[in-house]
C-alpha atoms as a PDB file:
ATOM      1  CA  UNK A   1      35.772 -55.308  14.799  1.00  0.00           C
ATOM      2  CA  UNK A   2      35.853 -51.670  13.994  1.00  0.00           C
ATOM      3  CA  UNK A   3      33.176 -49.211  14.209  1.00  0.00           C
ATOM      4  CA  UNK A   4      32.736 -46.004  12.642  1.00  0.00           C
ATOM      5  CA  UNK A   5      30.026 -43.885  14.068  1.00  0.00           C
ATOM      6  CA  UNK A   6      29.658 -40.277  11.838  1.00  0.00           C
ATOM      7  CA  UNK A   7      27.484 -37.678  13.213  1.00  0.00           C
ATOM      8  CA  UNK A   8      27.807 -33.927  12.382  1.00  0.00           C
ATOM      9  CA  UNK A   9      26.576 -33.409  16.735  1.00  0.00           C
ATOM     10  CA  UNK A  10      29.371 -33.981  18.502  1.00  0.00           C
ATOM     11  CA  UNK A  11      27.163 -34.707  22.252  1.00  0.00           C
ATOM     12  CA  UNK A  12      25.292 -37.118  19.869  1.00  0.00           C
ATOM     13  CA  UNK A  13      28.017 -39.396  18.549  1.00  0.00           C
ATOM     14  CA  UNK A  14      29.736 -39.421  22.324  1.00  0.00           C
ATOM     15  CA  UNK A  15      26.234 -40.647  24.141  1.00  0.00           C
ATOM     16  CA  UNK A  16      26.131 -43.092  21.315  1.00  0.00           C
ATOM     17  CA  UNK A  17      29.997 -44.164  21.491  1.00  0.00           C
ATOM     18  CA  UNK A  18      29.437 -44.527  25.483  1.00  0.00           C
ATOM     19  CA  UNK A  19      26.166 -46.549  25.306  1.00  0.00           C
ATOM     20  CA  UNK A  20      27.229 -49.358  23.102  1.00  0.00           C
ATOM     21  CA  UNK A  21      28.343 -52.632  24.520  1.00  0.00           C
ATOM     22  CA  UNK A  22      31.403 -52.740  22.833  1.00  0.00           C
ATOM     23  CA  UNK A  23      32.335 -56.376  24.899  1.00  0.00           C
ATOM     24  CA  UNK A  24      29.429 -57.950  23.859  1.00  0.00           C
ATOM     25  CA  UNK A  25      29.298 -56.668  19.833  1.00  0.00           C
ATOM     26  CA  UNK A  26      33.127 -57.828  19.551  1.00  0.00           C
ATOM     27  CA  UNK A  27      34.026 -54.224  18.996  1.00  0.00           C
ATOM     28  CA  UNK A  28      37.467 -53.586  19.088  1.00  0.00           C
ATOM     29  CA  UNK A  29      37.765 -49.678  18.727  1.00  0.00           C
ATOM     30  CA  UNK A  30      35.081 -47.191  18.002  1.00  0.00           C
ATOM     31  CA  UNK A  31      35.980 -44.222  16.139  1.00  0.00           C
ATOM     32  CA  UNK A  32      34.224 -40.646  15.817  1.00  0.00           C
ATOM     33  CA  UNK A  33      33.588 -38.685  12.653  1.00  0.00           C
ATOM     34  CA  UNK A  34      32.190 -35.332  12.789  1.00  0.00           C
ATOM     35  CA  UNK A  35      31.247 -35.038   9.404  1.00  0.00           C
ATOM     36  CA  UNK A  36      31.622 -37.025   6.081  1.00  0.00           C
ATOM     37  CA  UNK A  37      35.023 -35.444   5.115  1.00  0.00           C
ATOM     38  CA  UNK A  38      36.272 -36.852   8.786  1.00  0.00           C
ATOM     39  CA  UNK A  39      34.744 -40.498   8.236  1.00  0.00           C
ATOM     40  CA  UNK A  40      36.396 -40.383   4.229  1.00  0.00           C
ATOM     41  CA  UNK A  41      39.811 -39.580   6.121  1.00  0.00           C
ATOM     42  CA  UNK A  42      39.260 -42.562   8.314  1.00  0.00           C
ATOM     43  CA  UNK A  43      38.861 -44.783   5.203  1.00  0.00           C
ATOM     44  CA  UNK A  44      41.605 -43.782   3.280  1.00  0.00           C
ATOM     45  CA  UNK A  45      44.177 -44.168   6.382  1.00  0.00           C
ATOM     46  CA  UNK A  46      42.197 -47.144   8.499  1.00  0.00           C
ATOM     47  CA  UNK A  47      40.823 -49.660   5.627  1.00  0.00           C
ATOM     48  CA  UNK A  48      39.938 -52.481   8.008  1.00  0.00           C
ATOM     49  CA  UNK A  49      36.474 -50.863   9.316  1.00  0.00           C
ATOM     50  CA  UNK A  50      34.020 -53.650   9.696  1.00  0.00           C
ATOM     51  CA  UNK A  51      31.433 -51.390  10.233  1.00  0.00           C
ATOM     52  CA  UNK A  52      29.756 -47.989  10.136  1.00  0.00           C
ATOM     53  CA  UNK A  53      26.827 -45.541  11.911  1.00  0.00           C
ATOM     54  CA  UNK A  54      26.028 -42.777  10.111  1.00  0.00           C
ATOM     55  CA  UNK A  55      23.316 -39.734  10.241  1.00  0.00           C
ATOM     56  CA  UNK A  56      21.862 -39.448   7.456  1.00  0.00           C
ATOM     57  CA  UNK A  57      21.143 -35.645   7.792  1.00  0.00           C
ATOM     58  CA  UNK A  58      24.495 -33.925   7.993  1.00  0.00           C
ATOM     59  CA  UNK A  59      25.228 -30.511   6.379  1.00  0.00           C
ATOM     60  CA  UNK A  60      27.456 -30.318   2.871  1.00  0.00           C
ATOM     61  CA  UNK A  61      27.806 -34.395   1.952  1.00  0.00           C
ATOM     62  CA  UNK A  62      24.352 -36.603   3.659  1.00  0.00           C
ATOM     63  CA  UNK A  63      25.145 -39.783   5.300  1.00  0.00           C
ATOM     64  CA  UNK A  64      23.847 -41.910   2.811  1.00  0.00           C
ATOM     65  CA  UNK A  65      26.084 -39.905  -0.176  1.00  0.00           C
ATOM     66  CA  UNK A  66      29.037 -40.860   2.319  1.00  0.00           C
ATOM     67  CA  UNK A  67      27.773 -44.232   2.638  1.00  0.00           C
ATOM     68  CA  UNK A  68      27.685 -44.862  -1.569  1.00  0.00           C
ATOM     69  CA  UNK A  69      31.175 -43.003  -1.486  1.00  0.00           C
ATOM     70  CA  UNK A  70      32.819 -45.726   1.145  1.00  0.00           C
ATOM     71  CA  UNK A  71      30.831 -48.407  -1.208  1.00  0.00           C
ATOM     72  CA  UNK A  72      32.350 -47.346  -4.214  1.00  0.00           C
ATOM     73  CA  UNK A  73      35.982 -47.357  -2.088  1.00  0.00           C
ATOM     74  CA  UNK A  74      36.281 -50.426  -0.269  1.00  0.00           C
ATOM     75  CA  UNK A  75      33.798 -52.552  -2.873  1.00  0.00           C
ATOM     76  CA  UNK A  76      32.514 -54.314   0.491  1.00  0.00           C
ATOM     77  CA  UNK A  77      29.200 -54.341   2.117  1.00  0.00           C
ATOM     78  CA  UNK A  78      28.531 -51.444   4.387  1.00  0.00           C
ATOM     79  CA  UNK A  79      25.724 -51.767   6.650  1.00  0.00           C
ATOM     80  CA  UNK A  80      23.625 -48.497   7.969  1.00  0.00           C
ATOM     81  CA  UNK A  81      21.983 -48.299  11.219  1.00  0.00           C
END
């Protein structure tokens, strides 16, 4: 599995990235997105993300307007924690 985690704090999203289990989630790579633009890159060159993390309060495009955008892209069910 792939994870996406998108946060506009960079210490945030690295605590976050270093506290999950990634053994026990089946979590095969964890990649970091500092803001929406970063995490729409990710999609259009890495297509096979299983699943994503976002903060919903992030300056110029919100977490959940990124999360309707990667809907609307890969037609698949995105999950937001």
């Amino acid at each position: 599995m792939i994870l996406l985690m998108v946060d506009d704090e960079p210490i945030i999203i690295q605590t976050l990235a270093r506290s999950i289990s990634i053994e026990s989630l089946n979590i095969e790579k964890i990649l970091l997105a500092y803001s929406a633009e970063d995490a729409k890159r990710y999609f259009l060159n890495e297509p096979m993300i299983d699943l994503v993390m976002c903060d919903i309060e992030m300056p110029q495009t919100n977490g959940l307007a990124l999360l309707s955008w990667i809907r609307a892209i890969i037609r698949k069910q995105v999950v937001s924690l």
